[in-house]
C-alpha atoms as a PDB file:
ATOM      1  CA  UNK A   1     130.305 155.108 106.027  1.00  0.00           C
ATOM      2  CA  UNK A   2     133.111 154.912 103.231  1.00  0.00           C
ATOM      3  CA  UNK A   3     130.710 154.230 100.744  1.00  0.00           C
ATOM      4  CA  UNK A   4     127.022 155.611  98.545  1.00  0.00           C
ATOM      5  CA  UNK A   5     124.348 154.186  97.246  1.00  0.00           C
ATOM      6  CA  UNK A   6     122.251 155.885  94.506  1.00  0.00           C
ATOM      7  CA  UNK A   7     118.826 154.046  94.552  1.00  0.00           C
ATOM      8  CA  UNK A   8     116.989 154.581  90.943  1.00  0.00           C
ATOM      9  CA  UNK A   9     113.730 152.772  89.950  1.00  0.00           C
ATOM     10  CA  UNK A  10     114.885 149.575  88.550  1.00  0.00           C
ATOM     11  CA  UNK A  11     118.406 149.460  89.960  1.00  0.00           C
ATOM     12  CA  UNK A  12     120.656 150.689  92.586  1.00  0.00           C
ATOM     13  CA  UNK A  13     124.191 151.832  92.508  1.00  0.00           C
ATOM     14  CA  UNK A  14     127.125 151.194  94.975  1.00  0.00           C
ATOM     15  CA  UNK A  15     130.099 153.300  95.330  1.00  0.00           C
ATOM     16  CA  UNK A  16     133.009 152.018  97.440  1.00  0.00           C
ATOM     17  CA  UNK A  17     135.088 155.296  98.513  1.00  0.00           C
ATOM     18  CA  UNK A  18     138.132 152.796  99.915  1.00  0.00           C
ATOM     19  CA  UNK A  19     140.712 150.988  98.134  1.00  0.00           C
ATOM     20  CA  UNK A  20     139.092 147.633  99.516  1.00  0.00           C
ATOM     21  CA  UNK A  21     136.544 146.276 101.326  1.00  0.00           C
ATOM     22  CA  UNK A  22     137.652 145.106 105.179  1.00  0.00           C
ATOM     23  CA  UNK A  23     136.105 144.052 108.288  1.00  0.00           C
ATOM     24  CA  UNK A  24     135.816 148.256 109.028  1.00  0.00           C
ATOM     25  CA  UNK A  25     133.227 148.668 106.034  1.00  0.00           C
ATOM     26  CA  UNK A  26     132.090 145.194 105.543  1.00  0.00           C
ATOM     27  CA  UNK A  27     129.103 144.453 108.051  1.00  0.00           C
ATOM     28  CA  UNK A  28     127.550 147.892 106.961  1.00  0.00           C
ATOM     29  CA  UNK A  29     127.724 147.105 103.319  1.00  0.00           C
ATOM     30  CA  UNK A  30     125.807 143.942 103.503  1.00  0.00           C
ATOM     31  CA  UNK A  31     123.543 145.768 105.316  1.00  0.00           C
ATOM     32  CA  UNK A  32     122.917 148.208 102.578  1.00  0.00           C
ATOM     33  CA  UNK A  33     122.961 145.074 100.687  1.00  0.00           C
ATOM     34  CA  UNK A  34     120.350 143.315 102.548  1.00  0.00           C
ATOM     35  CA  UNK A  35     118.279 146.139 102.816  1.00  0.00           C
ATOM     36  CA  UNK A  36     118.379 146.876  98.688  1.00  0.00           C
ATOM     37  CA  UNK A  37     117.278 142.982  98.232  1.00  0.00           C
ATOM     38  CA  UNK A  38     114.570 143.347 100.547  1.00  0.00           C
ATOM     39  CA  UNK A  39     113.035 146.840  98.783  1.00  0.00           C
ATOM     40  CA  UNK A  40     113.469 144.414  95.819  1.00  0.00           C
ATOM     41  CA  UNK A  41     115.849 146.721  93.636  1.00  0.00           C
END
């Protein structure tokens, strides 16, 4: 995972460790993504 995310109470923050977003990183980011929509944050 080439990325963090720091979940707080109102909001959520989402650190990219790579130079850019590619097909290697990009199905589990929208995941985390999809997952951080659903909890509503």
């Amino acid at each position: 995972m080439n990325f963090n995310a720091d979940k707080y109470e109102n909001y959520s923050i989402v650190k990219i460790s790579d130079e850019k977003v590619d097909s290697s990183i990009a199905p589990e980011l929208k995941s985390e993504f999809m997952t951080l929509s659903q909890d509503g944050v």
